[in-house]
C-alpha atoms as a PDB file:
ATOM      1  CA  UNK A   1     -26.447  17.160 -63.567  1.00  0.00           C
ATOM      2  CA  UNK A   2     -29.643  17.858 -65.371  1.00  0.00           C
ATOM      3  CA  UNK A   3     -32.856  16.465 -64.364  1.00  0.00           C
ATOM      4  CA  UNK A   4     -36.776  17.704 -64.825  1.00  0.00           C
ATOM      5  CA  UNK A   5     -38.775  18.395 -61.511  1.00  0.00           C
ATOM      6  CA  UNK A   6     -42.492  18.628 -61.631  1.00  0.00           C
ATOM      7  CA  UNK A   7     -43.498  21.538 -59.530  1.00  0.00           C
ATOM      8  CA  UNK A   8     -46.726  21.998 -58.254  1.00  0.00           C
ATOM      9  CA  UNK A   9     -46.782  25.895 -55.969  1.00  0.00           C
ATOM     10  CA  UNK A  10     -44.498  28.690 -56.254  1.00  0.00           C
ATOM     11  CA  UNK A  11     -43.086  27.429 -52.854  1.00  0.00           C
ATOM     12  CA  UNK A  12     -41.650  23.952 -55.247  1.00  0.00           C
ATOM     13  CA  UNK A  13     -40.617  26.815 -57.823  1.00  0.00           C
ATOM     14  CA  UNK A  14     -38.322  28.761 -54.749  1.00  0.00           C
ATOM     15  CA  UNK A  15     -37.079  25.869 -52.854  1.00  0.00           C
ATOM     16  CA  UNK A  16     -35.591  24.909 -56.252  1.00  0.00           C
ATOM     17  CA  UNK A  17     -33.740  27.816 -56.941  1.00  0.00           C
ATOM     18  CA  UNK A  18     -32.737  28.108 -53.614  1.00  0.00           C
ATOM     19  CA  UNK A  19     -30.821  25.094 -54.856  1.00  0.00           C
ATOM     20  CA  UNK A  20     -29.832  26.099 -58.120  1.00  0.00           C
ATOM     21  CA  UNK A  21     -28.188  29.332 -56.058  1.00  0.00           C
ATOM     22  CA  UNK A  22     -26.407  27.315 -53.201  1.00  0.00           C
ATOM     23  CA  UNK A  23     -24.794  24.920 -56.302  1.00  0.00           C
ATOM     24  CA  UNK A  24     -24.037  28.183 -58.342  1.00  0.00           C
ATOM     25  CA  UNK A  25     -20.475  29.395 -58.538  1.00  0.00           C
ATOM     26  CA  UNK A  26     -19.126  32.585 -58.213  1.00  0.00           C
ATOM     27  CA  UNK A  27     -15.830  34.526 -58.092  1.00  0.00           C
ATOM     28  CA  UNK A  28     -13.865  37.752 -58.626  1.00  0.00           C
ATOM     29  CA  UNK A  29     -12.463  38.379 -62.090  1.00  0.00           C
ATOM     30  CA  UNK A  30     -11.353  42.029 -62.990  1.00  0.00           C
ATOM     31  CA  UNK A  31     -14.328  42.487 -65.252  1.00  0.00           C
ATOM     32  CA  UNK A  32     -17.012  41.424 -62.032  1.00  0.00           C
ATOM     33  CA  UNK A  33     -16.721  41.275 -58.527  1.00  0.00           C
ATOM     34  CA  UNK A  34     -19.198  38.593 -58.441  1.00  0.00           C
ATOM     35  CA  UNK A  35     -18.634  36.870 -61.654  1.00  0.00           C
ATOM     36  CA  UNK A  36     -20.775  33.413 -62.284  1.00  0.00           C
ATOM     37  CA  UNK A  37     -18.550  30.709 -62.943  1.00  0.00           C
ATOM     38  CA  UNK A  38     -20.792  27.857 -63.403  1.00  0.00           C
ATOM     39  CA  UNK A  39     -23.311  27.614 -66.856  1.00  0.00           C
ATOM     40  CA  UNK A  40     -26.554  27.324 -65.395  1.00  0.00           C
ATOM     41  CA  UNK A  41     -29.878  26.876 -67.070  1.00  0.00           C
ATOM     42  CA  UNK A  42     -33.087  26.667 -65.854  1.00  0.00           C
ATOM     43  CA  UNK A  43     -36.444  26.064 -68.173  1.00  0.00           C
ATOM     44  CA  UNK A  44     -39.819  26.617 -67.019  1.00  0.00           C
ATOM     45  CA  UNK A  45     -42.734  24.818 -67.908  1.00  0.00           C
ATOM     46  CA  UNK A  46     -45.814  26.578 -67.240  1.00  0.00           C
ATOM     47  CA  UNK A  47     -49.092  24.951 -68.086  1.00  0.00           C
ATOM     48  CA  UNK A  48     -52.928  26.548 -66.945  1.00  0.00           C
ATOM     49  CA  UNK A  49     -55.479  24.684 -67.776  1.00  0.00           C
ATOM     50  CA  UNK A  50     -58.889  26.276 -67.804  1.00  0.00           C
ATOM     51  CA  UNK A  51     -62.227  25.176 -68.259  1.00  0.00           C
ATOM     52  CA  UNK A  52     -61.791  26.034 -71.940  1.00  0.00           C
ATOM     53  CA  UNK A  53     -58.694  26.436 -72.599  1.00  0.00           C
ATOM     54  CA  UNK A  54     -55.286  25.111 -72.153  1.00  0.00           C
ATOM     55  CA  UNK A  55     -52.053  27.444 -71.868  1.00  0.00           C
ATOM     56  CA  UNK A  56     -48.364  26.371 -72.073  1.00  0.00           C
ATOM     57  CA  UNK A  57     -45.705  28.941 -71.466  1.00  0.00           C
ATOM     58  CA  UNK A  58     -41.594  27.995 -71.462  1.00  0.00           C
ATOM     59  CA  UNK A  59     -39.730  30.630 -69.453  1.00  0.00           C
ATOM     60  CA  UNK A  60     -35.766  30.253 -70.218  1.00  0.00           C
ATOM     61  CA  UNK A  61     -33.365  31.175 -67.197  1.00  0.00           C
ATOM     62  CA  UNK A  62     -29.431  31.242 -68.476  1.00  0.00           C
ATOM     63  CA  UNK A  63     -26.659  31.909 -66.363  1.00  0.00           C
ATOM     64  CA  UNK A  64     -23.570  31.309 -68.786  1.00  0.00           C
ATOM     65  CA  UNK A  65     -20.387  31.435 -67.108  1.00  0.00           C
ATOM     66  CA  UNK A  66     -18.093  34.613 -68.005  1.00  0.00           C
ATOM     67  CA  UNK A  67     -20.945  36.001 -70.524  1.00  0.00           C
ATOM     68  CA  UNK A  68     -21.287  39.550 -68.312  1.00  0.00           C
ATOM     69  CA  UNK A  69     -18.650  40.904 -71.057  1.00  0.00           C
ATOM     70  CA  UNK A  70     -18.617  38.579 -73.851  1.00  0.00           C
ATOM     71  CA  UNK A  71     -18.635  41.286 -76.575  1.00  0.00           C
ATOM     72  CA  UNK A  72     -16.113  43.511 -74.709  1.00  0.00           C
ATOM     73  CA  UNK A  73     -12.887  40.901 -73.944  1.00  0.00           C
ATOM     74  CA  UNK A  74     -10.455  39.346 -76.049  1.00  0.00           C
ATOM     75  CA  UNK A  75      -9.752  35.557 -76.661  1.00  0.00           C
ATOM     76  CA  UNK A  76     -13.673  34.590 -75.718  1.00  0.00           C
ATOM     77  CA  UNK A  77     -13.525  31.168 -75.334  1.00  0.00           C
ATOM     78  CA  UNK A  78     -15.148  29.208 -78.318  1.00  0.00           C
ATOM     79  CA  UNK A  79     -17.064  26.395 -75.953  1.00  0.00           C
ATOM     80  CA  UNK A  80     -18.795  29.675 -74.624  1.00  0.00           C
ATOM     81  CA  UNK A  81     -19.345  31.506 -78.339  1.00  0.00           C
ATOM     82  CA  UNK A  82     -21.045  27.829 -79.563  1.00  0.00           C
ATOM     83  CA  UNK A  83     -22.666  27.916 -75.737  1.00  0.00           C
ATOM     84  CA  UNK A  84     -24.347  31.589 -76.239  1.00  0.00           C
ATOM     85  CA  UNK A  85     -25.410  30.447 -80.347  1.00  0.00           C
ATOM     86  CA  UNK A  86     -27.094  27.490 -78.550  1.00  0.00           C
ATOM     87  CA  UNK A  87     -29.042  29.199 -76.537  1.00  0.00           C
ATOM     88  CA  UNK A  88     -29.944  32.334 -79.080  1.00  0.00           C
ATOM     89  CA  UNK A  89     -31.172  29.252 -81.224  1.00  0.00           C
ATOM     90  CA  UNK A  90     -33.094  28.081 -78.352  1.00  0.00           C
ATOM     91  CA  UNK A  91     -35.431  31.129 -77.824  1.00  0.00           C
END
């Protein structure tokens, strides 16, 4: 369900993670009472352009499902482990 949305104001930037956090999933597990169970990733690209100068600035947003205690359960699931490399090898 990916797909790139050019934003223009910070009202584009909210109405889209308004979305992003009606579509997320959450749900009790005995680690977290509120416990994301969707992956979610959101990239921002952020480009100023001044009269001299041009800026470009990625801002990474990861929700990984189940990652709130990653180091501290047993049996991790390996889809997640290669999931959390992926995104360590991202930023």
């Amino acid at each position: 369900n990916a797909r790139v949305v050019q934003l223009e104001t910070s009202d584009d930037l909210k109405k889209i993670l308004q979305t992003v956090k009606k579509t997320r999933v959450i749900e009790a597990t005995a680690f977290n009472d509120q416990s994301s169970r969707s992956h979610c990733f959101v990239i921002l690209n952020m480009v100023v352009q001044t009269k001299d100068v041009k800026y470009s600035v990625n801002v990474n947003l990861v929700d990984l499902a189940g990652s709130e205690r990653i180091g501290k359960s047993s049996g991790v699931n390996p889809s997640l482990t290669h999931l959390a490399k992926l995104v360590s090898d991202m930023v």
